[in-house]
C-alpha atoms as a PDB file:
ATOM      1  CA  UNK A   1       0.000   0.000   0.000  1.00  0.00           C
ATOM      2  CA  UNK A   2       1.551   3.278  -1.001  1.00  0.00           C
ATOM      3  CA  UNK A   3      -0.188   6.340   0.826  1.00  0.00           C
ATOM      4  CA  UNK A   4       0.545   9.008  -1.990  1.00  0.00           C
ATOM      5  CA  UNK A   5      -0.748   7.006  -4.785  1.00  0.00           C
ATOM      6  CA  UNK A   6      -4.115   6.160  -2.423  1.00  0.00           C
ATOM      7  CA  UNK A   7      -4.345  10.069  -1.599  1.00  0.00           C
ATOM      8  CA  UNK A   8      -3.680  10.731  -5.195  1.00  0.00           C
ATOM      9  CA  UNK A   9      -6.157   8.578  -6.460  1.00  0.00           C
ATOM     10  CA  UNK A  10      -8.635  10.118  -3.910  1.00  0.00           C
ATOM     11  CA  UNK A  11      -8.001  13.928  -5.068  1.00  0.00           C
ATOM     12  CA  UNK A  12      -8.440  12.506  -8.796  1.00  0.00           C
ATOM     13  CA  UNK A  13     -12.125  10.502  -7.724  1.00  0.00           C
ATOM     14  CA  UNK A  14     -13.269  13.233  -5.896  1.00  0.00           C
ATOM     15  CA  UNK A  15     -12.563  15.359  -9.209  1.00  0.00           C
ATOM     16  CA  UNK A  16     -14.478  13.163 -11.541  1.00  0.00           C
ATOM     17  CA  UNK A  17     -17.081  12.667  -8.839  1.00  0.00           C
ATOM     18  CA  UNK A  18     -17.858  16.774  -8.992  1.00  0.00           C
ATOM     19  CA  UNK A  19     -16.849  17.598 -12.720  1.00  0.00           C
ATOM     20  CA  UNK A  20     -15.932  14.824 -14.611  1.00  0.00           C
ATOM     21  CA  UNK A  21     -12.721  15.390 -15.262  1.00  0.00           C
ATOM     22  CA  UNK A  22      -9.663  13.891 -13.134  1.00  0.00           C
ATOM     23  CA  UNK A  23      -9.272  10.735 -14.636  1.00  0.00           C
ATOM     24  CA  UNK A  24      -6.549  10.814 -17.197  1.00  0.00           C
ATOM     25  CA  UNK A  25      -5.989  14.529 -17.081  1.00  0.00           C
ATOM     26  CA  UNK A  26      -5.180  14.449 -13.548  1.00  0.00           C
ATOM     27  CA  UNK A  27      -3.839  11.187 -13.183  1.00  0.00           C
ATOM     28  CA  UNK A  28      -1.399  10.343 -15.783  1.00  0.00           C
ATOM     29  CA  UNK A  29       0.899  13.538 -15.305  1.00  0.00           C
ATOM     30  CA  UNK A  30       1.086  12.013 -11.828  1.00  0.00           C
ATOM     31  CA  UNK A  31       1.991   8.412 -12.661  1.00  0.00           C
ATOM     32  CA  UNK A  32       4.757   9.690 -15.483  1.00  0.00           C
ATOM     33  CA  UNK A  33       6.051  12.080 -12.431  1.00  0.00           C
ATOM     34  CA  UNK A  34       6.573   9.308 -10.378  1.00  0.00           C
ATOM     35  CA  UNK A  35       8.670   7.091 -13.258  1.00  0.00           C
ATOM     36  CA  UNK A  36       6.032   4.770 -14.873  1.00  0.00           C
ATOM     37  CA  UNK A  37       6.298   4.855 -18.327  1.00  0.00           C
ATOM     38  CA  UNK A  38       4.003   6.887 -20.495  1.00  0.00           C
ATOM     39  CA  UNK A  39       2.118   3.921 -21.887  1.00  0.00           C
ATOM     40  CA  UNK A  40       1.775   2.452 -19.273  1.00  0.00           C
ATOM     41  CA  UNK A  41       0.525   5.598 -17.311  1.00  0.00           C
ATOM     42  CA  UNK A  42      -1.926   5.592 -20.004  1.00  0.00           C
ATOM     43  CA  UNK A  43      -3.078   1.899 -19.917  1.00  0.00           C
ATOM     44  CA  UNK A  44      -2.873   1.903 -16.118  1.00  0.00           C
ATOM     45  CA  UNK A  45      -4.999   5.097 -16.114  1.00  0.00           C
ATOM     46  CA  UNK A  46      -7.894   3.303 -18.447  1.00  0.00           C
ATOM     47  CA  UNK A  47      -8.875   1.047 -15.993  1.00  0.00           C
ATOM     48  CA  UNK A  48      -9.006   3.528 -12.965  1.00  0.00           C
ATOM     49  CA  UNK A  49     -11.058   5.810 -14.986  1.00  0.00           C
ATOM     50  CA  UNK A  50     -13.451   3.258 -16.196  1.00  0.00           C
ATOM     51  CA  UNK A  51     -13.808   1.123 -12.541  1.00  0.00           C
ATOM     52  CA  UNK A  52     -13.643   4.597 -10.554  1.00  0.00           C
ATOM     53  CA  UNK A  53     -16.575   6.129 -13.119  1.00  0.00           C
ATOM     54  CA  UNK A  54     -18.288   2.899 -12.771  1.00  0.00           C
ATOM     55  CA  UNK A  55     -19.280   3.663  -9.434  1.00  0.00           C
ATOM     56  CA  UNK A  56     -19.930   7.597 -10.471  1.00  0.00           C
ATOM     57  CA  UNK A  57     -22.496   5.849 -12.991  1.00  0.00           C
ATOM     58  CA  UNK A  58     -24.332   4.054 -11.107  1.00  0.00           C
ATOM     59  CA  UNK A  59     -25.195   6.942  -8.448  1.00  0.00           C
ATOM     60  CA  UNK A  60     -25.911   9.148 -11.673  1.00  0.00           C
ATOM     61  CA  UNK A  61     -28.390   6.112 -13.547  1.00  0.00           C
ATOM     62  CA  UNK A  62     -30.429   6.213 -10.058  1.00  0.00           C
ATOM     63  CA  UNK A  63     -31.133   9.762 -10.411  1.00  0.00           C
ATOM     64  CA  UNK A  64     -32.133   9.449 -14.481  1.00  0.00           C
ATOM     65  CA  UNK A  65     -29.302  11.924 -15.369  1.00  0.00           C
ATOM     66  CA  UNK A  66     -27.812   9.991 -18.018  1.00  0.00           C
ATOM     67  CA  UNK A  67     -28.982  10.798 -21.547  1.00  0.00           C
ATOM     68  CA  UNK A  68     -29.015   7.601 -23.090  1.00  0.00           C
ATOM     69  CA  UNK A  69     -29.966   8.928 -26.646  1.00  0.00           C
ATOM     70  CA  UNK A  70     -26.744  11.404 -26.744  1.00  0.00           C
ATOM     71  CA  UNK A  71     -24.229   8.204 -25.388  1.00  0.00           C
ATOM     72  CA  UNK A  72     -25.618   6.023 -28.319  1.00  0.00           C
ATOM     73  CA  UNK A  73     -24.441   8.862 -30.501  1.00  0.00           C
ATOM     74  CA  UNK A  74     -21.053   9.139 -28.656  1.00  0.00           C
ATOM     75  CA  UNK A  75     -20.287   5.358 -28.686  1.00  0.00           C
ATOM     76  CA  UNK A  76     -20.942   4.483 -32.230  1.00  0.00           C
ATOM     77  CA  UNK A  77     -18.047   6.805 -32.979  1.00  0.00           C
ATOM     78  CA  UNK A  78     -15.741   6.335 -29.962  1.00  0.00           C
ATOM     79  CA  UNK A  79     -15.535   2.348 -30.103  1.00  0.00           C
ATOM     80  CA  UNK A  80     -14.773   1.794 -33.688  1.00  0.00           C
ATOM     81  CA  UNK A  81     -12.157   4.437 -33.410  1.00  0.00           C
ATOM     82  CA  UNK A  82     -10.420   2.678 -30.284  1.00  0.00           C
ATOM     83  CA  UNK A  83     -10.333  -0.728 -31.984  1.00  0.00           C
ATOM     84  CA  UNK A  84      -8.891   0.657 -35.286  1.00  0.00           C
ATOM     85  CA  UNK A  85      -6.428   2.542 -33.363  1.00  0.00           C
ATOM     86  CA  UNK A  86      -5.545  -0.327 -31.077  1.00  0.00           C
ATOM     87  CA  UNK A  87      -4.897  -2.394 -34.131  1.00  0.00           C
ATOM     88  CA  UNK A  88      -2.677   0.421 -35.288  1.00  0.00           C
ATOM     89  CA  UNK A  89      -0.887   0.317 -32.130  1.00  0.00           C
ATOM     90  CA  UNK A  90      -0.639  -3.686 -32.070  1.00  0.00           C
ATOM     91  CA  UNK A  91       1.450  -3.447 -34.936  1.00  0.00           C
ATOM     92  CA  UNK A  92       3.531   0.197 -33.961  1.00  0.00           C
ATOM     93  CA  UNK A  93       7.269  -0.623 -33.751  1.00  0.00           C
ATOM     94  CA  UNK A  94       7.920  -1.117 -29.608  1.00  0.00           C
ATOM     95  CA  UNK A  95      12.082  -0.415 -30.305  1.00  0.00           C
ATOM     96  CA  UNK A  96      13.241   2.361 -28.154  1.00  0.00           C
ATOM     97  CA  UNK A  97      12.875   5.766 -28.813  1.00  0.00           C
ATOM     98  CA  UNK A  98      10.143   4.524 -31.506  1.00  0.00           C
ATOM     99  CA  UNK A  99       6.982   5.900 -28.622  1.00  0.00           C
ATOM    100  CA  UNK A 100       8.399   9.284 -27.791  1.00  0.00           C
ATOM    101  CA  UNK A 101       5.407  10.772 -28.888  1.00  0.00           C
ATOM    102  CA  UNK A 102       3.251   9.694 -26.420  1.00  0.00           C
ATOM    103  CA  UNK A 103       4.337  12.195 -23.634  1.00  0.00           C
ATOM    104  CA  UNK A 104       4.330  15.341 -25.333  1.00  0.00           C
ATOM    105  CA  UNK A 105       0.874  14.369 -26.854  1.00  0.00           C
ATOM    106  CA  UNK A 106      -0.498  13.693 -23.371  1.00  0.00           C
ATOM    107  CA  UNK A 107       1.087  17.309 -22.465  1.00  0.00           C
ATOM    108  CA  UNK A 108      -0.774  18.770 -25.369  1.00  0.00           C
ATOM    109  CA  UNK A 109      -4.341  16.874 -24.610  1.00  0.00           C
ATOM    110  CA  UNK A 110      -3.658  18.509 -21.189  1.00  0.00           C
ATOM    111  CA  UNK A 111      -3.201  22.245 -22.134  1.00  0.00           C
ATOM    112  CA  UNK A 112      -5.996  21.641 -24.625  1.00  0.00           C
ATOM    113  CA  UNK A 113      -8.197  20.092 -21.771  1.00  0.00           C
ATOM    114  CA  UNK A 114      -7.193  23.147 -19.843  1.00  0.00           C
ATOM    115  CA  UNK A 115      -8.866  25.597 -22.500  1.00  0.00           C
ATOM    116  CA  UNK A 116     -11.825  23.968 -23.169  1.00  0.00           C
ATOM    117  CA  UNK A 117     -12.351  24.156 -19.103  1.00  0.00           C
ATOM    118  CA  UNK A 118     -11.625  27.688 -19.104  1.00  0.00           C
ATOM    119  CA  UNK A 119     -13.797  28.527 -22.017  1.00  0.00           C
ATOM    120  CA  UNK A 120     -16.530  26.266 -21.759  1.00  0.00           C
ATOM    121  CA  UNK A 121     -19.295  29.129 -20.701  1.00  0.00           C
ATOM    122  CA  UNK A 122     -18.341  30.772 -24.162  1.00  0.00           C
ATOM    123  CA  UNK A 123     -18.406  27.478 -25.856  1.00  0.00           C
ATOM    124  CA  UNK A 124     -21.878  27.026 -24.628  1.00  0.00           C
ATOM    125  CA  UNK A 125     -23.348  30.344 -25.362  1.00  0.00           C
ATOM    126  CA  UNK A 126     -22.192  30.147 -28.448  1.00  0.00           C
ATOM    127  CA  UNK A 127     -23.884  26.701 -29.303  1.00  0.00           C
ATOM    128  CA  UNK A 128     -27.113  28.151 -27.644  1.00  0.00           C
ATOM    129  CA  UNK A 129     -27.255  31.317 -29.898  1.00  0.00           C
ATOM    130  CA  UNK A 130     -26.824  28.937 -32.873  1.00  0.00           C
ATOM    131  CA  UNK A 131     -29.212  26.759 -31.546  1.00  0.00           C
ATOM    132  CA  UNK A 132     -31.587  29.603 -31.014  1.00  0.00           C
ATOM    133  CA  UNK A 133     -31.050  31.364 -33.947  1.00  0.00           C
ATOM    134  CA  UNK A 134     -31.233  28.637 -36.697  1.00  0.00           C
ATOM    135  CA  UNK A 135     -33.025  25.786 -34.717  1.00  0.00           C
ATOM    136  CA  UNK A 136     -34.126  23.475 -37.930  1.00  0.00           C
ATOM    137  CA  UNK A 137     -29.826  23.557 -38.798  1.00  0.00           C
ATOM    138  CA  UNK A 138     -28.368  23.183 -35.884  1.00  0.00           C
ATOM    139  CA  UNK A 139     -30.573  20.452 -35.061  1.00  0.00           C
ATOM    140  CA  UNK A 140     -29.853  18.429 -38.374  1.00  0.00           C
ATOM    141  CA  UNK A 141     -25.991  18.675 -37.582  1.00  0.00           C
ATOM    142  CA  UNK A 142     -26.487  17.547 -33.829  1.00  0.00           C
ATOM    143  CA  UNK A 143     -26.457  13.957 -34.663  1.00  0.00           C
ATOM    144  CA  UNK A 144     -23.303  14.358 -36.925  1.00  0.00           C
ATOM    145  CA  UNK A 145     -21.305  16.295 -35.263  1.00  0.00           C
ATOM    146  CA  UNK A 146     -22.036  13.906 -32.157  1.00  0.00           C
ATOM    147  CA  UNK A 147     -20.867  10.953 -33.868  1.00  0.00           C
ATOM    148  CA  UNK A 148     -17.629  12.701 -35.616  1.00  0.00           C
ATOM    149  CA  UNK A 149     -16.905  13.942 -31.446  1.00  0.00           C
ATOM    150  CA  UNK A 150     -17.565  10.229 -30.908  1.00  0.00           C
ATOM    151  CA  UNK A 151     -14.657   9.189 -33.141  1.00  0.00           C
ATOM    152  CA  UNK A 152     -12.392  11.871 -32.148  1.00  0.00           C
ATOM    153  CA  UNK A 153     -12.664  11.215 -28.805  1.00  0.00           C
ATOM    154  CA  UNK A 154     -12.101   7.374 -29.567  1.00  0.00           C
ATOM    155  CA  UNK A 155      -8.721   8.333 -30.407  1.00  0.00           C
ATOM    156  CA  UNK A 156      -7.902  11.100 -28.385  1.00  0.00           C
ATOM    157  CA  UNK A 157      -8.510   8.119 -25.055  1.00  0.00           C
ATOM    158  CA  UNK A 158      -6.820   5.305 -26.633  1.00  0.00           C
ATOM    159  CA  UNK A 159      -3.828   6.817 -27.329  1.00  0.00           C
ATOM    160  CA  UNK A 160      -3.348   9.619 -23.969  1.00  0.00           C
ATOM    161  CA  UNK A 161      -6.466   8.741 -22.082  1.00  0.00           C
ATOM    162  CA  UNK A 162      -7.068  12.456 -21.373  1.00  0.00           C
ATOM    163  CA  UNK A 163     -10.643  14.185 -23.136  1.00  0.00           C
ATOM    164  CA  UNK A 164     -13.113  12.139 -22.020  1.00  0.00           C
ATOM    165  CA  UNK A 165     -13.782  14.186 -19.049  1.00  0.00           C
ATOM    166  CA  UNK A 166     -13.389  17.393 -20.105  1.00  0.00           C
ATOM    167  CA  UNK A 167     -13.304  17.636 -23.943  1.00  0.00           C
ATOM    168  CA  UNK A 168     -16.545  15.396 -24.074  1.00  0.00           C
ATOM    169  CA  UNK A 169     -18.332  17.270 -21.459  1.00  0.00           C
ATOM    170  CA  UNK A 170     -17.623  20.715 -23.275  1.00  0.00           C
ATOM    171  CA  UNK A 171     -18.245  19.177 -26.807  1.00  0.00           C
ATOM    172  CA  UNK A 172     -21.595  18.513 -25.365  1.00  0.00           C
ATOM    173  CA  UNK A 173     -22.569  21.795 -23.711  1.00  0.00           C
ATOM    174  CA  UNK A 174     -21.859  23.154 -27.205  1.00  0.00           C
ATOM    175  CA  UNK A 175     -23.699  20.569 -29.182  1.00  0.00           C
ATOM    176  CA  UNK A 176     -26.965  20.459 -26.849  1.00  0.00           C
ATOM    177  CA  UNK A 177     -27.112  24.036 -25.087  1.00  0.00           C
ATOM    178  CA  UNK A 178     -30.876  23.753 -24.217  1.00  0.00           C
ATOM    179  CA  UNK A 179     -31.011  19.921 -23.684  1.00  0.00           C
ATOM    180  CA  UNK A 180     -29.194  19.107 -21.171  1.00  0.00           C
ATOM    181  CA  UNK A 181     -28.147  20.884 -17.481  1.00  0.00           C
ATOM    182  CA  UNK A 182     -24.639  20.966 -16.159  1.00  0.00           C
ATOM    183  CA  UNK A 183     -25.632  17.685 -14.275  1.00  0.00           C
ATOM    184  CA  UNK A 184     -27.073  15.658 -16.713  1.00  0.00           C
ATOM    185  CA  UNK A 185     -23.719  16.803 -18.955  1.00  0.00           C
ATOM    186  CA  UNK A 186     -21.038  15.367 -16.510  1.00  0.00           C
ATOM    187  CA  UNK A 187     -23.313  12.492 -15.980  1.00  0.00           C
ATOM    188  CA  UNK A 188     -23.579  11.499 -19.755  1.00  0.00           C
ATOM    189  CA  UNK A 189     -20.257  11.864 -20.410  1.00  0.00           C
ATOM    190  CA  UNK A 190     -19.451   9.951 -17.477  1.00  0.00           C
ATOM    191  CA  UNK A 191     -21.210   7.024 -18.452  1.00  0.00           C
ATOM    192  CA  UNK A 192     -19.700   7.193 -22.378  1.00  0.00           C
ATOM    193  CA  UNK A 193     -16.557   7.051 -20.878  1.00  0.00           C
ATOM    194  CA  UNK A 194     -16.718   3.727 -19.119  1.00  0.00           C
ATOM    195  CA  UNK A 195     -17.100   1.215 -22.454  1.00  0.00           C
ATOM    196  CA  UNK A 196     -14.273   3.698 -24.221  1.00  0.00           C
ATOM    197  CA  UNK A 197     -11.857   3.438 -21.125  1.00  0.00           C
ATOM    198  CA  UNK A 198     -12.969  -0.790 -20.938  1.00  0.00           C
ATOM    199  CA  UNK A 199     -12.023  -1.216 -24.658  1.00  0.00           C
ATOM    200  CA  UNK A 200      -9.216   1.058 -24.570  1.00  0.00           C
ATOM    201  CA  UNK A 201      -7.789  -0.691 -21.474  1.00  0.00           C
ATOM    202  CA  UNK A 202      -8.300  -3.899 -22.513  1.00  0.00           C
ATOM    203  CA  UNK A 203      -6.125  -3.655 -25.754  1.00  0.00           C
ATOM    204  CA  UNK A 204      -3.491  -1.719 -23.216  1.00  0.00           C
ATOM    205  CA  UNK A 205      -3.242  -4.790 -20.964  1.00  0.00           C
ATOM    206  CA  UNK A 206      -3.146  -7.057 -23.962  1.00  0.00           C
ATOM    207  CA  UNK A 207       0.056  -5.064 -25.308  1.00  0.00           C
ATOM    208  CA  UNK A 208       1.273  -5.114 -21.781  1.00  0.00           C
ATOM    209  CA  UNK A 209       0.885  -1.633 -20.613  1.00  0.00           C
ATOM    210  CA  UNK A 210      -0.590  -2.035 -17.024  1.00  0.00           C
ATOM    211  CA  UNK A 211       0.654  -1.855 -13.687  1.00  0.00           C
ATOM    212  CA  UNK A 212      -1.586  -3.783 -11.255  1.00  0.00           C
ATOM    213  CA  UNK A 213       0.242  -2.406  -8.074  1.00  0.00           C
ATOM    214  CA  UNK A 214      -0.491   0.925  -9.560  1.00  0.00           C
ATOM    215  CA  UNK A 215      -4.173   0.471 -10.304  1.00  0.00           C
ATOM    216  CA  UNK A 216      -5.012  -1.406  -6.989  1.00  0.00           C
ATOM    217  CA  UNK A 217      -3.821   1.369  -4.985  1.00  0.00           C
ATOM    218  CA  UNK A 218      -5.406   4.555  -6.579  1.00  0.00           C
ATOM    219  CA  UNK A 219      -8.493   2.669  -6.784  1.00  0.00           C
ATOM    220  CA  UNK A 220      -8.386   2.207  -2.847  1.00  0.00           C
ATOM    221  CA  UNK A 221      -7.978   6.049  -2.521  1.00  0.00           C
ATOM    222  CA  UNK A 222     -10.718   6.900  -5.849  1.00  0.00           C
ATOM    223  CA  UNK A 223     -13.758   4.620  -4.908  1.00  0.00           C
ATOM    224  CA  UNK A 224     -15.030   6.032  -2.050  1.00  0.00           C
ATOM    225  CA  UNK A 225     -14.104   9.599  -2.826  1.00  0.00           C
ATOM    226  CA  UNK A 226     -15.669   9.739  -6.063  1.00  0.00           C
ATOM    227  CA  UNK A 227     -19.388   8.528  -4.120  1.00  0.00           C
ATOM    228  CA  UNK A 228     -18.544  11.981  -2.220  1.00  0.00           C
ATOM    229  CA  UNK A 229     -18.131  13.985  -5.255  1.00  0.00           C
ATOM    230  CA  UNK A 230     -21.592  12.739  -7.027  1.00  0.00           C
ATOM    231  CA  UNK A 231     -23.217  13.179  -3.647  1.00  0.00           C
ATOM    232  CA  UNK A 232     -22.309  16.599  -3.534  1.00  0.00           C
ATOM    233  CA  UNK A 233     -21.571  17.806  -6.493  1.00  0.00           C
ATOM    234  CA  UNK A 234     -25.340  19.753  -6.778  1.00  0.00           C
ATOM    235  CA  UNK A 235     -23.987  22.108  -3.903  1.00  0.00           C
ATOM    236  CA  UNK A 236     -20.407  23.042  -5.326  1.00  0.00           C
ATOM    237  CA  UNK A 237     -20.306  26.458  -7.242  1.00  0.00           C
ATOM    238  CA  UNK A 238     -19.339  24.657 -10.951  1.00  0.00           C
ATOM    239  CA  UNK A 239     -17.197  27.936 -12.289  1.00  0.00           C
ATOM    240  CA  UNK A 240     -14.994  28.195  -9.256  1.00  0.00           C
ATOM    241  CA  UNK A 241     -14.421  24.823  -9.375  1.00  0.00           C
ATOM    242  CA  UNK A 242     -13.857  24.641 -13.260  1.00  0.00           C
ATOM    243  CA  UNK A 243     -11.199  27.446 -13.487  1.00  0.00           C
ATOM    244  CA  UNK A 244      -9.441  26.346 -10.475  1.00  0.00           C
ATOM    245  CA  UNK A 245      -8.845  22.513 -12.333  1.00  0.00           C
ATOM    246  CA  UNK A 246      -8.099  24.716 -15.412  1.00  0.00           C
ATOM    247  CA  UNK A 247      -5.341  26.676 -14.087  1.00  0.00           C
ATOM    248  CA  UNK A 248      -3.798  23.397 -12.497  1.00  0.00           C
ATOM    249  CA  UNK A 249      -3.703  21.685 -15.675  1.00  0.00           C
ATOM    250  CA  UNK A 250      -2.434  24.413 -17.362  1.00  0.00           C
ATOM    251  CA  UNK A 251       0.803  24.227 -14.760  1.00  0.00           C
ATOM    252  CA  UNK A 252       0.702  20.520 -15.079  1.00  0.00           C
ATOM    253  CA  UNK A 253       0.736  19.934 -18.640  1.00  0.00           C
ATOM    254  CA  UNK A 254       3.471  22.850 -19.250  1.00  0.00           C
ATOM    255  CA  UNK A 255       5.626  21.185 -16.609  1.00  0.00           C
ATOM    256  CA  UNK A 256       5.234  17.546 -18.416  1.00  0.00           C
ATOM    257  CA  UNK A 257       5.771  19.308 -21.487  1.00  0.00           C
ATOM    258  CA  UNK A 258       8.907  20.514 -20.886  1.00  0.00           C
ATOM    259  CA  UNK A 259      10.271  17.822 -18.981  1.00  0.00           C
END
């Protein structure tokens, strides 16, 4: 049992538990600080975001926040996106030197997660104003635009597993301004993150890129603090909250880009 990897997990649960985001944003950075390597940060990461946002789900399907119609959307771009990139992957060259990529792509995913946080109000009142303006439009893209999100964030998870948190739920607020609340956002993007963090993880673990010691102790610290974050996530002011995680990963993905 390693105390800073149970506290860390904890900080990261309670995260996804309020916002949605903490998973791979939060906790990868952390893993590659400490010495794993990046894939297997990643692949590690993929199963504590999927078990740990398991439980989130399940408090979230009890209160009907989950909009199953938009995660139908979501998956039938995500999935087929991971497998063909998995596939991809199977076959990458694993010589040295050949995956030095991954890092600064997981710093980049991180500063990008960063300003999608910080601007998501503008990102949203600029979907609603198009959705307001030109209704019939709008409303005939929705669907397309979903899936194409779908498939981008299919990718985006496999390879860093960073945006499902925070891309998707911004994505979302932009694509359905007047459907959903900031709620039933976090808790649909939530719950099309599971199946895309399953599949991703289980190609990870099939390439070898999982730590067990790893993912058994943040889940010790993430599991019951991410039942606290959905509890009270209602009372939390959302902005404060939201520019405070932005700021953070703005630090943390200069920092890991850098290094």
């Amino acid at each position: 049992m390693d105390l800073i990897l149970v506290v860390m997990g904890a900080i990261s649960g309670l995260l996804i538990g309020l916002t949605g985001v903490g998973g791979g944003a939060i906790m990868t950075p952390i893993l590659i600080s400490l010495g794993v390597p990046p894939l297997t940060a990643v692949g590690t990461d993929l199963w504590f975001a999927a078990v740990t946002k398991s439980v989130s789900t399940g408090f979230s399907h009890k209160s009907g926040l989950i909009d199953w119609l938009i995660l139908k959307r979501l998956w039938l771009g995500s999935l087929p996106a991971s497998f063909i990139l998995l596939v991809f992957m199977t076959n990458m060259p694993r010589e040295e030197g050949s995956l030095t990529f991954i890092q600064p792509l997981i710093a980049v995913m991180i500063l990008i997660t960063a300003v999608f946080l910080a601007f998501k109000s503008l990102i949203h009142s600029t979907g609603r104003g198009l959705r307001i303006s030109n209704e019939s439009r709008f409303k005939f893209v929705q669907g397309p635009l979903t899936l194409i999100s779908g498939i981008a964030l299919g990718g985006i998870v496999t390879l860093t597993s960073i945006g499902a948190g925070a891309i998707g739920v911004v994505v979302l607020s932009y694509l359905y301004p007047l459907r959903m609340t900031s709620r039933r956002l976090v808790a649909t993007d939530i719950a099309h993150a599971i199946p895309l963090a399953l599949f991703a993880g289980f190609g990870h673990a099939l390439l070898g890129n999982i730590d067990l010691r790893l993912l058994l102790n943040i889940l010790v610290g993430s599991i019951p603090a991410v039942l606290v974050g959905s509890a009270v996530a209602s009372r939390v002011p959302e902005s404060v909250l939201r520019y405070f995680l932005a700021a953070v990963l703005l630090v943390v993905g200069m920092q890991l880009f850098f290094s």
